[in-house]
Protein backbone atom coordinates (compact mmCIF):
# COMPACT_ATOMS: atom_id res chain seq x y z
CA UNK A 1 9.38 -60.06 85.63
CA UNK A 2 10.33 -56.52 84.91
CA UNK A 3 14.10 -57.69 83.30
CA UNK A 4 12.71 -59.63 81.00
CA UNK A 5 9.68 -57.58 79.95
CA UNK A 6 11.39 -54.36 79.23
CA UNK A 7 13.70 -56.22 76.44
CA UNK A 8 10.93 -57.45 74.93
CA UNK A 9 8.70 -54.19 74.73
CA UNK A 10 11.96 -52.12 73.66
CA UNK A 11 12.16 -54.33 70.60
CA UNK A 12 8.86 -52.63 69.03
CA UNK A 13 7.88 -49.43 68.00
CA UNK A 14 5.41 -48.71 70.06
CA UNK A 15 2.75 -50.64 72.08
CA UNK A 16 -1.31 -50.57 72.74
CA UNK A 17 -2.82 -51.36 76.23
CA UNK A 18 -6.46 -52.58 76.41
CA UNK A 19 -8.14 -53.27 79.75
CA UNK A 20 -11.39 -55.40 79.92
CA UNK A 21 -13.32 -54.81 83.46
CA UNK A 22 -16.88 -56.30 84.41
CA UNK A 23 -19.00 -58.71 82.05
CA UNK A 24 -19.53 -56.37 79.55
CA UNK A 25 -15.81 -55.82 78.28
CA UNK A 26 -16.22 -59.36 78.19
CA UNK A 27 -14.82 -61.00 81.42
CA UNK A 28 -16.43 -64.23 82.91
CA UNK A 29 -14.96 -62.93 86.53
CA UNK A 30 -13.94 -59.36 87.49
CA UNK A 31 -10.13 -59.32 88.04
CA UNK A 32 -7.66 -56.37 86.89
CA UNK A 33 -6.82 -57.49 83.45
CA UNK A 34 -4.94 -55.58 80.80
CA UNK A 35 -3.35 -56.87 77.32
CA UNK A 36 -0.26 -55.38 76.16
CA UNK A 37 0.00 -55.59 72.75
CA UNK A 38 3.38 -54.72 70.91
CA UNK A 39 3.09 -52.59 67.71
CA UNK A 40 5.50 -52.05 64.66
CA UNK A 41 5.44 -49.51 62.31
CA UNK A 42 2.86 -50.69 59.08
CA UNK A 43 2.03 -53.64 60.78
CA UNK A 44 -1.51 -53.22 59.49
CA UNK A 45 -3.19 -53.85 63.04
CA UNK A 46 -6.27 -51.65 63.77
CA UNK A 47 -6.50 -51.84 67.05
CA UNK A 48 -9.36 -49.32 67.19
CA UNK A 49 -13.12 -49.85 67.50
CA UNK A 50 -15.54 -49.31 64.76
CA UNK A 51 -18.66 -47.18 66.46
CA UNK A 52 -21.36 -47.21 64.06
CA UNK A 53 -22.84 -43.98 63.24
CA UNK A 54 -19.98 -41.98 65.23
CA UNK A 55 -17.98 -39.09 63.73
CA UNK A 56 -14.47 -37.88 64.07
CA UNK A 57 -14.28 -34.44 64.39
């Protein structure tokens, strides 16, 4: 799996990794599961959370 992954991957710019774990990340049965998602410069994804009433400091 790994030679035809790292191709793949190398094409982007960068990438995000998001890991769901027990029911409340949203799995129906717990298992190690991660999504790699590949990221290119201005490609308008937001691939972070919106916590209402937090601040960034």
């Amino acid at each position: 799996m790994r030679k035809r992954l790292t191709p793949a991957i190398l094409a982007y710019d960068g990438v995000n990794l998001l890991n769901a774990s027990d029911e409340s990340a949203g799995q129906s049965v717990p298992h190690f599961h991660i999504h790699i998602i590949t990221r290119k410069r201005n490609d308008s994804i937001d691939g972070w959370p919106v916590f209402k009433g937090a601040k960034k400091s």
